[in-house]
Each structure stands twice: as structure tokens, then as C-alpha cells.
Protein backbone atom coordinates (compact mmCIF):
# COMPACT_ATOMS: atom_id res chain seq x y z
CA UNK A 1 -31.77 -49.81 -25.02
CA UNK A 2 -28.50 -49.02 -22.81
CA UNK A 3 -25.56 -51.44 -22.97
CA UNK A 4 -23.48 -51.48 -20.16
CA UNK A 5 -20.25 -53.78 -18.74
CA UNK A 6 -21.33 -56.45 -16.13
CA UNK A 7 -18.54 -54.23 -13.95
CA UNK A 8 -20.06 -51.23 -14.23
CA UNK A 9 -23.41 -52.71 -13.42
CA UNK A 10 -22.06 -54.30 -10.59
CA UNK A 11 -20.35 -50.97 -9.38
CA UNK A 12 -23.31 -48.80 -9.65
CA UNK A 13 -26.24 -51.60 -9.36
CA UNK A 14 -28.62 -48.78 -7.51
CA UNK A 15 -28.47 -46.27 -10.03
CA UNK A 16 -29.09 -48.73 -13.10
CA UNK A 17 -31.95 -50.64 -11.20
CA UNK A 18 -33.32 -46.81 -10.38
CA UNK A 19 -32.77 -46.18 -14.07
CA UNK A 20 -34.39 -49.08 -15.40
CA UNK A 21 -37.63 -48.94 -13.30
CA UNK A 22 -37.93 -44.55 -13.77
CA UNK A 23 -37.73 -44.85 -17.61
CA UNK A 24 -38.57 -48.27 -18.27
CA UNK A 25 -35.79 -48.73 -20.59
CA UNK A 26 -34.10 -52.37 -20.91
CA UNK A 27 -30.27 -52.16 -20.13
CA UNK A 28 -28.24 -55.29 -21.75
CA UNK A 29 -25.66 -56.01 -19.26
CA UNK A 30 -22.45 -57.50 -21.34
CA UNK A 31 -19.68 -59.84 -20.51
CA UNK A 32 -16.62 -61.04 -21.88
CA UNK A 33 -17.41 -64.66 -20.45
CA UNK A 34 -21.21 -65.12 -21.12
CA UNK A 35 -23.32 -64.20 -23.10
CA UNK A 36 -25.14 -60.62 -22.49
CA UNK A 37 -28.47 -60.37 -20.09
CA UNK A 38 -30.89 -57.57 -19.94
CA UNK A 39 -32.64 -55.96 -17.30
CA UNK A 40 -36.26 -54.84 -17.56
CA UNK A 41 -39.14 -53.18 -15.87
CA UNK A 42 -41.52 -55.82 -14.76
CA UNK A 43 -44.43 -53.70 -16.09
CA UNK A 44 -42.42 -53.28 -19.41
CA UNK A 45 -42.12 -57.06 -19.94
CA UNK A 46 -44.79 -58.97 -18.36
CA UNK A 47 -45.63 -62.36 -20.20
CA UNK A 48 -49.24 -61.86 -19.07
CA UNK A 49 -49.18 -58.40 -21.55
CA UNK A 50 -47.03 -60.48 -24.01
CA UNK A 51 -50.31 -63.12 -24.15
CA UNK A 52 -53.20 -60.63 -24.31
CA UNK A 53 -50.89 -58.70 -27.22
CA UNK A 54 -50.57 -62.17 -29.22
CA UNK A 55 -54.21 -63.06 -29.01
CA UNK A 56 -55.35 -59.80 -29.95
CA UNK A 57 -52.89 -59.62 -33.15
CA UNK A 58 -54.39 -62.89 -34.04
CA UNK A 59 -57.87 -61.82 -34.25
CA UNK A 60 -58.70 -61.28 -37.91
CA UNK A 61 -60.40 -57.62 -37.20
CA UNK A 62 -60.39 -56.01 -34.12
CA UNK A 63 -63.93 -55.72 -33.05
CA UNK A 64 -65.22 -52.01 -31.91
CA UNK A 65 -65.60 -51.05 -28.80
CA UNK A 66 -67.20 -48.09 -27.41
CA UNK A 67 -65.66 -44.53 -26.95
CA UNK A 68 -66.09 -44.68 -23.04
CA UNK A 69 -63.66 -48.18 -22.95
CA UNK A 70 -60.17 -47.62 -21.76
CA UNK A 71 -57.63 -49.97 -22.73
CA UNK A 72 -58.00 -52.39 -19.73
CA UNK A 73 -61.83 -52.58 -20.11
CA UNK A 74 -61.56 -53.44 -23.94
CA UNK A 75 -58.94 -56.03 -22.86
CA UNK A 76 -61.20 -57.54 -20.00
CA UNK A 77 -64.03 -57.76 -22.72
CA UNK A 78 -61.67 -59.20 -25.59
CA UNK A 79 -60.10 -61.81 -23.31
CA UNK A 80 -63.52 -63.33 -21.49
């Protein structure tokens, strides 16, 4: 994760919004009045992800799924 001044952000928005969505790295955008913010890839934090994650960490044992499954079709059949 990149830390950068609000002032540099501000100066050279394009390039860290460009930055941010090519690697999908968070940048924390500091300030000497406020505290910092961050700027992420919507793909990278999506509270949809963040709910399917939680739900399947709070399954006791993972059930199996078969070899042909992708991630997304395990998903779909975890979360009906």
C-alpha cells in the first residue's frame, strides 16, 4: 500500500486513479488536517466479496466441490 500527500494526489489525481485501478493497489492519501483516506479498486474492495469471504470462513469445513468448479461456481453453490 502507497502513501501519498493529499497535494500530490490532488496534483497528479489521473495518474494515481490510473495506478490504483492497473495494479489494484490501495493508496492512503494523508493530511495534516484529517485523518488519512484510502483509495481502492472497486473490484479489490467490494463488500459483496467481503460477505461471501465471512460466510465461507465461518463454515466449520469447507465442503468439496468438484475439479471442473471455478471459484464463482463453488461460490454460487455455497451461497444458495
Amino acid at each position: 500500500m502507497n502513501a501519498l500527500t493529499y497535494t500530490y494526489t490532488r496534483q497528479h489525481f489521473a495518474e494515481v486513479m490510473k495506478s490504483v485501478n492497473k495494479d489494484h493497489v490501495p493508496v492512503v492519501v494523508t493530511s495534516q488536517r484529517g485523518k488519512p483516506e484510502s483509495l481502492k479498486h472497486q473490484i479489490t474492495y467490494c463488500p459483496e466479496r467481503t460477505a461471501q469471504t465471512k460466510k465461507l470462513l465461518s463454515l466449520p469445513t469447507l465442503p468439496t466441490m468438484p475439479v471442473f468448479m471455478n471459484t464463482y461456481q463453488a461460490l454460487a453453490v455455497l451461497l444458495v
